[in-house]
Structure formats: structure tokens, C-alpha cells
N, C-alpha and C. Protein backbone atom coordinates (compact mmCIF):
# COMPACT_ATOMS: atom_id res chain seq x y z
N UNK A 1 -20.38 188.63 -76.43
CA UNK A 1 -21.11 188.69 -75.16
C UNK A 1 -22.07 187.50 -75.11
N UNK A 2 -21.99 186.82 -73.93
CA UNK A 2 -23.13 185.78 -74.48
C UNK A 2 -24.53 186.25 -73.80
N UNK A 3 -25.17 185.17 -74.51
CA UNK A 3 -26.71 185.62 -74.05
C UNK A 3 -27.31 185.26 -72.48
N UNK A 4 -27.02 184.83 -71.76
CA UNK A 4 -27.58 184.97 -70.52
C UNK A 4 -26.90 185.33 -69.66
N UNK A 5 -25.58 185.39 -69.68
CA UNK A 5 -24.82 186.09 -68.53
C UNK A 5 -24.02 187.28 -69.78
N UNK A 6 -25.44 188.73 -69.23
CA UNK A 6 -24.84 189.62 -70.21
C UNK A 6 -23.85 190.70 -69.82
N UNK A 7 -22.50 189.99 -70.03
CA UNK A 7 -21.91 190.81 -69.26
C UNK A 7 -19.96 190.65 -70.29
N UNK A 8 -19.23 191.55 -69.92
CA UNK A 8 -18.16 191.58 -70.97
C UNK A 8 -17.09 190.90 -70.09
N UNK A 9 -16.04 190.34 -70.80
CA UNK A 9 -14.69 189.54 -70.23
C UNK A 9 -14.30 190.46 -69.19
N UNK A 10 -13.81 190.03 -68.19
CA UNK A 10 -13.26 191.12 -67.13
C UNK A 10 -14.13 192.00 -66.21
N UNK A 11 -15.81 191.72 -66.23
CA UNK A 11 -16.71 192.06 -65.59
C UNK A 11 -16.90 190.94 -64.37
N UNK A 12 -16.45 189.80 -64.23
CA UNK A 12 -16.53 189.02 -63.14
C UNK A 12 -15.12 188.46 -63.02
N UNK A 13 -14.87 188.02 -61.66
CA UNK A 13 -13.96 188.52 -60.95
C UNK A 13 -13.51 186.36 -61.50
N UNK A 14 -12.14 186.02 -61.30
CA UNK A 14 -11.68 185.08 -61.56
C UNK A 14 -12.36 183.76 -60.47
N UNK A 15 -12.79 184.16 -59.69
CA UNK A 15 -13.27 183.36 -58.71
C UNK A 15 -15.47 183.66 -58.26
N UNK A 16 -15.85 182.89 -58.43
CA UNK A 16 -17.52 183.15 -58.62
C UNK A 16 -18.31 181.79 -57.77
N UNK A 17 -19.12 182.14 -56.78
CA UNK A 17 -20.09 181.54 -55.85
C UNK A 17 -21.41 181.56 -56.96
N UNK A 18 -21.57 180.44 -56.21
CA UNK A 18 -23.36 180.17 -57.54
C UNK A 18 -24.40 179.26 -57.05
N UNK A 19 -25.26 180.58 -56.52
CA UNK A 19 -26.09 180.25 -55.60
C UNK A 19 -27.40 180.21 -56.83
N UNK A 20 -28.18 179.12 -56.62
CA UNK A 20 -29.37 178.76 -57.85
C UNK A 20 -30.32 180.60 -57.84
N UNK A 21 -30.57 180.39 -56.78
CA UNK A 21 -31.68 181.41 -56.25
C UNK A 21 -31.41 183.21 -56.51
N UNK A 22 -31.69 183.85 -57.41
CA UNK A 22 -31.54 185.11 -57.16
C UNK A 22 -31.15 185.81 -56.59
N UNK A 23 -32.43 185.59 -55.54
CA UNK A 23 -32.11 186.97 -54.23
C UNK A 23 -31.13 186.19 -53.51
N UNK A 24 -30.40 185.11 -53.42
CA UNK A 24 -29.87 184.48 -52.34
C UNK A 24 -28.31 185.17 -53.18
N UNK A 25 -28.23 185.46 -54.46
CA UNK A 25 -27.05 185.77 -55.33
C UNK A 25 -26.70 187.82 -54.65
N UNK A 26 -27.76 187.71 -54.58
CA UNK A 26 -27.92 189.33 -54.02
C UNK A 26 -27.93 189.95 -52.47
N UNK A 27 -28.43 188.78 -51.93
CA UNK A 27 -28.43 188.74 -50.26
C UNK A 27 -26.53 188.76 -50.00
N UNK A 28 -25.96 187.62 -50.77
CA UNK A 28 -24.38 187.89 -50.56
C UNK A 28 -23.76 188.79 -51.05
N UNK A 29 -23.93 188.99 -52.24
CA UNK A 29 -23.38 190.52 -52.39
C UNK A 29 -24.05 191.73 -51.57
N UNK A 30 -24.82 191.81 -51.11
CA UNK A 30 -25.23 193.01 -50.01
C UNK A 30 -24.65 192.91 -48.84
N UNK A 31 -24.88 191.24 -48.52
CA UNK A 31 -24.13 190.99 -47.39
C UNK A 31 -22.98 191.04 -46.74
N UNK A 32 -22.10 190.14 -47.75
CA UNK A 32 -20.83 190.52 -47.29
C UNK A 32 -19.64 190.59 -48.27
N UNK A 33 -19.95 191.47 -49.11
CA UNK A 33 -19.01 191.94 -50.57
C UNK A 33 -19.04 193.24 -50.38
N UNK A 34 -17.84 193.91 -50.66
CA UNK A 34 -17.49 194.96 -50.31
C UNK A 34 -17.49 195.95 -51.89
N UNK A 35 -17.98 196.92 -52.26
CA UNK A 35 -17.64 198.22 -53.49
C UNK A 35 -18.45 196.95 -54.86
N UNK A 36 -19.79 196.61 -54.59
CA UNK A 36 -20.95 196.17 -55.44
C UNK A 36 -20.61 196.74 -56.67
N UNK A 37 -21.08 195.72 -57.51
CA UNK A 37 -21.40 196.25 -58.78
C UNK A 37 -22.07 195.20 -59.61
N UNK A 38 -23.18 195.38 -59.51
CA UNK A 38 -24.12 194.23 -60.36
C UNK A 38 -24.11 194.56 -61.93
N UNK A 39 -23.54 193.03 -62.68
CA UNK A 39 -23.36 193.11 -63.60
C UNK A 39 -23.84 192.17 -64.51
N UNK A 40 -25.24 191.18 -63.83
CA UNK A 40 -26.43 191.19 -65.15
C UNK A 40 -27.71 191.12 -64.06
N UNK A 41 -28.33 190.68 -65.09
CA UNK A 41 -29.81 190.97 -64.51
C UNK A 41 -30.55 190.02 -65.63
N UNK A 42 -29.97 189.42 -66.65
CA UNK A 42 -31.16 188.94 -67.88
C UNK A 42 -31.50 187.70 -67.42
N UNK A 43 -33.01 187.19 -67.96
CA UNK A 43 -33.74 186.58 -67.42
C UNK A 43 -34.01 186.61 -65.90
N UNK A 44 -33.51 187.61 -64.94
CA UNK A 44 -33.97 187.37 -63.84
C UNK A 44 -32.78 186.75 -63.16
N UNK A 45 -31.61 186.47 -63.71
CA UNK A 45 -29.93 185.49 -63.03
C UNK A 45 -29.09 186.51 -62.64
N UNK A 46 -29.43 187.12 -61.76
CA UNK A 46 -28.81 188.62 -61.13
C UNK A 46 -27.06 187.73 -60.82
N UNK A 47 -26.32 188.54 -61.21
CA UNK A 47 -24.63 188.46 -60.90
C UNK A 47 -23.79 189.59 -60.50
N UNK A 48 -23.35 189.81 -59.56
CA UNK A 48 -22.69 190.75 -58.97
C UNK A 48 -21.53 190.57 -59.07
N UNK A 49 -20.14 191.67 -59.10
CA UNK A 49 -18.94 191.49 -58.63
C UNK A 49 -18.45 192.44 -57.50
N UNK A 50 -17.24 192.35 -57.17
CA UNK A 50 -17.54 193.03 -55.44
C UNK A 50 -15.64 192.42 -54.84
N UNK A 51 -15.45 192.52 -54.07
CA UNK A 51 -14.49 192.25 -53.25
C UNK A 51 -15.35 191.68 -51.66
N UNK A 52 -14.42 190.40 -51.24
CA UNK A 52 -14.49 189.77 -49.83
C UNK A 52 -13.13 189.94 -49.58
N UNK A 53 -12.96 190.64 -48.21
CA UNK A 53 -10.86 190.49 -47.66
C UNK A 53 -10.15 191.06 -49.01
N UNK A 54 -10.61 192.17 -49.59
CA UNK A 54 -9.82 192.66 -50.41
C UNK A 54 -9.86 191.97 -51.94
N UNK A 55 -10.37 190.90 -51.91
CA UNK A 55 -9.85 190.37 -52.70
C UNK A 55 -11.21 190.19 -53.39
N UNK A 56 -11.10 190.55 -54.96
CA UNK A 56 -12.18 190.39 -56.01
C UNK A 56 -13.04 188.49 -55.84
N UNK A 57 -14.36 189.05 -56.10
CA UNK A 57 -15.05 187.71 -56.52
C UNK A 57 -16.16 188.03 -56.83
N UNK A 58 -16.95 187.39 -56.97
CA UNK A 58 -17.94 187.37 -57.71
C UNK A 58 -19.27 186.10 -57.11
N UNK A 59 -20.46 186.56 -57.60
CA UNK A 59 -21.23 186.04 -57.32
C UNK A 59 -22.74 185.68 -58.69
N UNK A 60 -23.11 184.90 -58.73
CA UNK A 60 -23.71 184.61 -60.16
C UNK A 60 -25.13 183.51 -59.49
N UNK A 61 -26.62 184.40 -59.82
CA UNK A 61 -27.46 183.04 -59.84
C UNK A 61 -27.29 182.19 -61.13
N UNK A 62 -27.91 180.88 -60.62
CA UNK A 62 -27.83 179.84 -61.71
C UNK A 62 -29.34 179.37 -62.21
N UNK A 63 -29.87 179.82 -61.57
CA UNK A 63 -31.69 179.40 -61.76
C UNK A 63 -31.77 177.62 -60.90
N UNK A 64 -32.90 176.92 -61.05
CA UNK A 64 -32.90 175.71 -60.44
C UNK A 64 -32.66 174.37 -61.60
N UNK A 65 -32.26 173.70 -61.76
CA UNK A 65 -31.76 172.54 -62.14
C UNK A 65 -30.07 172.94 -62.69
N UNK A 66 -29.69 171.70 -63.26
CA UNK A 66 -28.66 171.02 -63.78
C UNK A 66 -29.08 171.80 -65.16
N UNK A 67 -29.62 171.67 -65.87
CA UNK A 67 -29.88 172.60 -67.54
C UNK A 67 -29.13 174.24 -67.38
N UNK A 68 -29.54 174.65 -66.63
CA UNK A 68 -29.75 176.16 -66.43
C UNK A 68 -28.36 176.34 -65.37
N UNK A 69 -28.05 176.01 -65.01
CA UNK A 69 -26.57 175.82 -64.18
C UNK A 69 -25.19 175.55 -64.91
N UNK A 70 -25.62 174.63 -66.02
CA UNK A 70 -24.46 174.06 -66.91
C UNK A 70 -24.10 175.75 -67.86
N UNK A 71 -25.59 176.19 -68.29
CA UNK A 71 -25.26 177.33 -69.10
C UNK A 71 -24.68 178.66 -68.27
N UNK A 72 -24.94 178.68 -66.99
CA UNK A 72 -24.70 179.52 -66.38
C UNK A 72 -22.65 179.56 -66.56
N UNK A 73 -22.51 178.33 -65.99
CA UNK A 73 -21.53 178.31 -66.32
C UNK A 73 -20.80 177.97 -67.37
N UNK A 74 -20.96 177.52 -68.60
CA UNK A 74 -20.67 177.69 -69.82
C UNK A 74 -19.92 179.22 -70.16
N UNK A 75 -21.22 180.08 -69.54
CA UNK A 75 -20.77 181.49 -70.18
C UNK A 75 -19.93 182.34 -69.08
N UNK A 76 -20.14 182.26 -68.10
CA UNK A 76 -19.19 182.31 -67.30
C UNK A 76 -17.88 182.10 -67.46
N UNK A 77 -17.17 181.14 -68.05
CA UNK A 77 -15.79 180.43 -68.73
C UNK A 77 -15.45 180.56 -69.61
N UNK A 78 -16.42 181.40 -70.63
CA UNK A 78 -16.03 182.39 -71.57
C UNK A 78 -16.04 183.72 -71.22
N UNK A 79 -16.45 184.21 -70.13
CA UNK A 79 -16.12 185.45 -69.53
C UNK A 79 -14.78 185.77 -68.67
N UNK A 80 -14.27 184.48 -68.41
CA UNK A 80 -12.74 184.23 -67.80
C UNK A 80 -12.66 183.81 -66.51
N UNK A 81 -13.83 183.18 -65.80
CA UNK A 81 -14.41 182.68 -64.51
C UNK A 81 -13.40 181.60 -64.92
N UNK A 82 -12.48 181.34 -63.60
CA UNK A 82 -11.68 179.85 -63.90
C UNK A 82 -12.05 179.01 -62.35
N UNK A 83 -12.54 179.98 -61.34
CA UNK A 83 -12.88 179.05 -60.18
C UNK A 83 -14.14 179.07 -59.91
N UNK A 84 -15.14 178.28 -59.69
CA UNK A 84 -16.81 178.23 -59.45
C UNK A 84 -17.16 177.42 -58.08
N UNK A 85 -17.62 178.18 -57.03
CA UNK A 85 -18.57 177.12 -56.08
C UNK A 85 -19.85 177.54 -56.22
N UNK A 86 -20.44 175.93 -56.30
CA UNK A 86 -22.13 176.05 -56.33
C UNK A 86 -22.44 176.17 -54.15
N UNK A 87 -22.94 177.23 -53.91
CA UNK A 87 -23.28 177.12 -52.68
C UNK A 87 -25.17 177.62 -52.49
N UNK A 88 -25.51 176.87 -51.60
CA UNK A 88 -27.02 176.86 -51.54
C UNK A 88 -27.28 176.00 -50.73
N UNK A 89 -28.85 175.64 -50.93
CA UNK A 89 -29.17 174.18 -50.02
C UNK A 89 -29.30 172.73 -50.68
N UNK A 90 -29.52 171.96 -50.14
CA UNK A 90 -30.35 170.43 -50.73
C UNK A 90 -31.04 169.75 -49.85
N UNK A 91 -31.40 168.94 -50.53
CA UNK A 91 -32.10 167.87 -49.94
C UNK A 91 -31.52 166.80 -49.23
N UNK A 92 -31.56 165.84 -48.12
CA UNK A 92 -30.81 164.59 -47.78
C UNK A 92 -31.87 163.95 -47.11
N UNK A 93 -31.29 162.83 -46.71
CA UNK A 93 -32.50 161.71 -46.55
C UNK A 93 -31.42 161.06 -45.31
N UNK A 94 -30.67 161.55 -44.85
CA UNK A 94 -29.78 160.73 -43.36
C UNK A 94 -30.61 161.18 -42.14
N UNK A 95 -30.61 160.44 -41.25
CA UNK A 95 -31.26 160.96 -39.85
C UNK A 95 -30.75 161.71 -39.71
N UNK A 96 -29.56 161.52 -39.14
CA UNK A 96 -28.54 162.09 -38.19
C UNK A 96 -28.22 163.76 -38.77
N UNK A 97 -28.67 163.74 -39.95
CA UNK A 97 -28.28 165.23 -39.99
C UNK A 97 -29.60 166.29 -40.18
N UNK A 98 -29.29 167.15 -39.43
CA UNK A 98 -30.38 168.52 -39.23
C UNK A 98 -30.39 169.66 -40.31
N UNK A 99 -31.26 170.35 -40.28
CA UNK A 99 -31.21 171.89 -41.06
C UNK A 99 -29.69 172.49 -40.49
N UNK A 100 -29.40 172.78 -41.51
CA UNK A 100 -28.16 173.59 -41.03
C UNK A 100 -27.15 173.02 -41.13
N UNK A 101 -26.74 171.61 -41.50
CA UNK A 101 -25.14 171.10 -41.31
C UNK A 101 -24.79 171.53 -42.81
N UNK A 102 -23.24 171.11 -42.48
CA UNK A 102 -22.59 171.66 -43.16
C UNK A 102 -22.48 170.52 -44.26
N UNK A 103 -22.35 170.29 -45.26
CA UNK A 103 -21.73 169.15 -46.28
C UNK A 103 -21.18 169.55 -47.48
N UNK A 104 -19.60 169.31 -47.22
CA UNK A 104 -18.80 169.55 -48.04
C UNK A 104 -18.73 168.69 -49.43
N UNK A 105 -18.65 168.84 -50.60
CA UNK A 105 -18.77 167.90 -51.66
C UNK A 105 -17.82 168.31 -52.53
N UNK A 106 -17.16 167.13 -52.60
CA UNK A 106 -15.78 167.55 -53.78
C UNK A 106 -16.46 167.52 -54.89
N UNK A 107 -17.04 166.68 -55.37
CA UNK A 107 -17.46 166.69 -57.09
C UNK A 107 -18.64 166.12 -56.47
N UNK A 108 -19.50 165.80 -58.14
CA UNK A 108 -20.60 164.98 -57.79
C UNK A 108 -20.83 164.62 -59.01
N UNK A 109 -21.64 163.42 -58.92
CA UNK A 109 -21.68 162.57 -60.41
C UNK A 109 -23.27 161.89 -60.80
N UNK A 110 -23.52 161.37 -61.41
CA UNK A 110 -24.21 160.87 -62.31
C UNK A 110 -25.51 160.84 -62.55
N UNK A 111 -26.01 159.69 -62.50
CA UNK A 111 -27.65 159.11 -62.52
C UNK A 111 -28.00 157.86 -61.75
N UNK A 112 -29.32 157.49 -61.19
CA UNK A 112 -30.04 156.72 -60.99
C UNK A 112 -29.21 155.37 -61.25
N UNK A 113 -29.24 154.91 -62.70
CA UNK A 113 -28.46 154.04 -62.72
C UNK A 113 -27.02 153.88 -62.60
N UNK A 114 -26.36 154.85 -62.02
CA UNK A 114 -24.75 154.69 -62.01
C UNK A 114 -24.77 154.17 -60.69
N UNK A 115 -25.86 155.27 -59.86
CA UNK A 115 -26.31 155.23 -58.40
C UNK A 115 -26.25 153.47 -57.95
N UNK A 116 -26.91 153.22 -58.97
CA UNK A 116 -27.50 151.85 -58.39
C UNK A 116 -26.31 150.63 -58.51
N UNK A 117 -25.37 150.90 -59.95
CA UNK A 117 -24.35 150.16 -59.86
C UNK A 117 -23.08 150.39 -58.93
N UNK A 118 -23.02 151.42 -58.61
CA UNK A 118 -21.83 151.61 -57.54
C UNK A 118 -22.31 151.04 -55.99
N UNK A 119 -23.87 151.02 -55.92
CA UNK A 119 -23.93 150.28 -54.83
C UNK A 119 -24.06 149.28 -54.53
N UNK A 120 -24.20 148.44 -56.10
CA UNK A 120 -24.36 146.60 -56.11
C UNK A 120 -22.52 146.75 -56.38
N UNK A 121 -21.55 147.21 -56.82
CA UNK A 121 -19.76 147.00 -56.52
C UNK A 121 -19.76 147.20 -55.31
N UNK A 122 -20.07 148.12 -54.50
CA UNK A 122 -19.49 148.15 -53.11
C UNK A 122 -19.70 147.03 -52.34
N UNK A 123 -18.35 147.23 -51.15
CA UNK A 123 -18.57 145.99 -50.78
C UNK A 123 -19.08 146.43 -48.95
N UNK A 124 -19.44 147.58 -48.95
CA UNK A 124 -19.70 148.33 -47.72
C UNK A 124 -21.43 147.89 -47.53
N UNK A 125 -21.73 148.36 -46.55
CA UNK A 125 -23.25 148.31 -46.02
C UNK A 125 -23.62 149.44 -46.91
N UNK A 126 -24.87 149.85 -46.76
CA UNK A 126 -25.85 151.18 -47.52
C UNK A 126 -25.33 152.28 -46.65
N UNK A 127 -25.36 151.94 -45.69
CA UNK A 127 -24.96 153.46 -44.71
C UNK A 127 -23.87 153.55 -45.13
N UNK A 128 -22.56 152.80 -44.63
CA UNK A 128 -21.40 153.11 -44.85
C UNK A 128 -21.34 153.98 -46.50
N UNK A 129 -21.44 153.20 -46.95
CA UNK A 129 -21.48 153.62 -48.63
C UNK A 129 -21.83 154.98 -49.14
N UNK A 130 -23.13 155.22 -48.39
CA UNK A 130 -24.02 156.53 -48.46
C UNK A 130 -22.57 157.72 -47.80
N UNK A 131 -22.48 157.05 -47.25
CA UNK A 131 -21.53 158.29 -46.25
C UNK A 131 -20.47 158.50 -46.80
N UNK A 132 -19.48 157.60 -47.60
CA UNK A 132 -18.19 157.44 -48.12
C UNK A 132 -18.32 157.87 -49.69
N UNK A 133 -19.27 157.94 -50.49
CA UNK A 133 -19.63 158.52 -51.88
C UNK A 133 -20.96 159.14 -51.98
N UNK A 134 -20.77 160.38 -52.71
CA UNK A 134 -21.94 161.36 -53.17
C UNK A 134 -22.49 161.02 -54.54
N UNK A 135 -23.19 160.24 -55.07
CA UNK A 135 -23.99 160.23 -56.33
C UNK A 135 -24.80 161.43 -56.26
N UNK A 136 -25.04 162.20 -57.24
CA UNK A 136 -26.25 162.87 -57.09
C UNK A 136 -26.28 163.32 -58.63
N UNK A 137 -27.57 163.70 -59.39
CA UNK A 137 -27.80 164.11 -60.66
C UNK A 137 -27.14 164.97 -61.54
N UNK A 138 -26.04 164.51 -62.81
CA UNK A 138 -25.66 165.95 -63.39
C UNK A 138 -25.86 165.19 -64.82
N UNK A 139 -26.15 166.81 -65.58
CA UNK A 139 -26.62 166.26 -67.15
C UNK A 139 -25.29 165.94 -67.61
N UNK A 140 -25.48 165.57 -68.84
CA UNK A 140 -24.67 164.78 -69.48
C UNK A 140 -23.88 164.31 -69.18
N UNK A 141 -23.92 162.86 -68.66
CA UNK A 141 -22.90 162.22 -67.48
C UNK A 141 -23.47 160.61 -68.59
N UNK A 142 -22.62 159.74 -69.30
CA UNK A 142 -23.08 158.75 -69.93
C UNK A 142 -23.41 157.52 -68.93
N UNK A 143 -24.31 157.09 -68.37
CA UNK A 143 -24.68 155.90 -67.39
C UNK A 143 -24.19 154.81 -67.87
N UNK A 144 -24.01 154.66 -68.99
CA UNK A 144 -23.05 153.36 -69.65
C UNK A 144 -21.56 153.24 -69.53
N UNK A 145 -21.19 154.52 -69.17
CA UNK A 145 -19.90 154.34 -68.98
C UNK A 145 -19.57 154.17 -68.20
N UNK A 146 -17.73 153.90 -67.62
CA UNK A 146 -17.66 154.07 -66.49
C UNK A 146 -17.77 154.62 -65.49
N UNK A 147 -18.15 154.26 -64.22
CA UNK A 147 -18.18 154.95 -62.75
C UNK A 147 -17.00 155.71 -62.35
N UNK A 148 -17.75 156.94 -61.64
CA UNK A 148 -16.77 157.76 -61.19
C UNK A 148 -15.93 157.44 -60.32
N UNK A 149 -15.03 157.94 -59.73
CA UNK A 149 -14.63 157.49 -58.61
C UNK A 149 -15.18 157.76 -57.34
N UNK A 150 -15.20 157.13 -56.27
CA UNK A 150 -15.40 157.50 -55.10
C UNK A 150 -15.58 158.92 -54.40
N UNK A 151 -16.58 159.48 -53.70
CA UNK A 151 -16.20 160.45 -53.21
C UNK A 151 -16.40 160.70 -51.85
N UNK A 152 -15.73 161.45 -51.34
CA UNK A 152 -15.68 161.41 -50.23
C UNK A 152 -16.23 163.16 -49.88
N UNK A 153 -17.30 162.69 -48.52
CA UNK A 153 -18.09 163.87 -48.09
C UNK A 153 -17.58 164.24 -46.21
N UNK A 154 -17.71 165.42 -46.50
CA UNK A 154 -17.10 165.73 -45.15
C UNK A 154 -18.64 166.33 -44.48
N UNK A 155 -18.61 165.28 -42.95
CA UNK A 155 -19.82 165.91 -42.57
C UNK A 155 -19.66 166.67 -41.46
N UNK A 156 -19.92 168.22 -41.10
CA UNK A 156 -19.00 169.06 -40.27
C UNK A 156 -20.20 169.52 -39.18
N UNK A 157 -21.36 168.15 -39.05
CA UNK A 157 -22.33 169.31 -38.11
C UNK A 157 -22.50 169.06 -36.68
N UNK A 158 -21.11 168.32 -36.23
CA UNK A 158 -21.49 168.18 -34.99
C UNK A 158 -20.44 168.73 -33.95
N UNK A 159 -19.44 169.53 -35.22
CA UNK A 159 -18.38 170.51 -33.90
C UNK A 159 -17.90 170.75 -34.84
């Protein structure tokens, strides 16, 4: 059993949402998960499993950063979790987008300095660039190595 997600193989469902925030892990399972069954609670990282459309899933807080997220899911993937979305909010710095849009993110990668070298290779403007790849902070990501690839963000908030 591991130690922060205390819970046994086959207690969360193959597919798991991972919202940082607690009550936001509990607001969806109340909300819209069907035959509840909360199955941890330690340190305060409440995880529920439940059915949406019939179909089993699961829901898991992660607490706030990249540290506490990695372990979340660490133990999770020894519990037999093989699909994970992180869903919640962030931060952005574009005009054009408001509270509330949508932004889809396939992966996300690095540091500061990877940040900074993928935007002295590009051969795009800052905007363009900003819009066509997601840098954003994950631990253990080596800044010396090579750059990720490109990513591409879908921005869904204007229809």
C-alpha cells in the first residue's frame, strides 16, 4: 500500500482526473460521479472512485506543485491507474484570453532555461511561438538536454 495514496490495487478505477485542490477532487465526485466511494483521505489528498456514463473513474487530489503531483501519481501507477488528466486552473499572461477559456495541453515540459532556448531556435515572432508551444515547469526535466518537441495548444474560448 503506499503511503499517501492509502488505498489497495483495484480501489481506483483505470482512468483518474487530478485536480491539485481537495475540495475541487470532491466537488466532482459529488458532482457528477455516480455510486461514490471515497477511498483516501491521508494528508488531506481526498480520492474518490465512482462511475461517469456508466463507466468507472476516478478522481484523486494532488496538493499544489510539481513535487506533490509527481508522488501523487507515482502511487497511483502502482495502484493500476494507467490513464491520468491533471484538470484545474492556471495562470496565463495572453490578452486575448479571459477567466474561463478553455486550454487544451497535450504535454508540457521543462524550465526557464529550456523556455528561453526554444525561443532564441524559433524562427516565429514571441506571439506566434507563445501560441504554437507550451513550456511550462515540471521537475526533473534535465535543461541541458535536449528540447522537447513542439507543442501544440488548442485555444477553444471563442466558440
Amino acid at each position: 500500500m503506499p503511503i499517501h495514496v492509502r488505498a489497495n490495487k483495484g480501489d481506483y478505477a483505470d482512468a483518474c482526473l487530478l485536480p491539485g485542490d481537495p475540495l475541487r477532487a470532491k466537488y466532482i465526485a459529488e458532482t457528477f460521479m455516480e455510486d461514490v466511494v471515497q477511498r483516501n483521505s491521508e494528508r488531506g489528498m481526498l480520492g474518490y472512485t465512482g462511475t461517469f456514463g456508466g463507466k468507472p473513474v476516478s478522481v484523486q487530489s494532488t496538493g499544489m506543485g510539481c513535487p506533490s503531483a509527481a508522488i501523487v501519481i507515482e502511487e497511483l501507477t502502482q495502484l493500476g491507474v494507467e490513464k491520468l488528466m491533471r484538470v484545474g486552473t492556471c495562470g496565463g499572461l495572453q490578452p486575448d484570453l479571459s477567466m474561463g477559456d478553455l486550454v487544451i495541453v497535450h504535454m508540457d515540459a521543462p524550465d526557464q532555461q529550456s523556455v528561453m532556448r526554444a525561443m532564441m531556435q524559433s524562427t516565429s515572432d514571441f506571439d506566434t511561438w507563445f501560441r504554437e508551444t507550451v513550456l511550462v515547469g515540471v521537475h526533473g526535466f534535465d535543461p541541458k538536454g535536449p528540447l522537447p518537441p513542439p507543442v501544440t495548444v488548442i485555444l477553444d474560448h471563442k466558440g
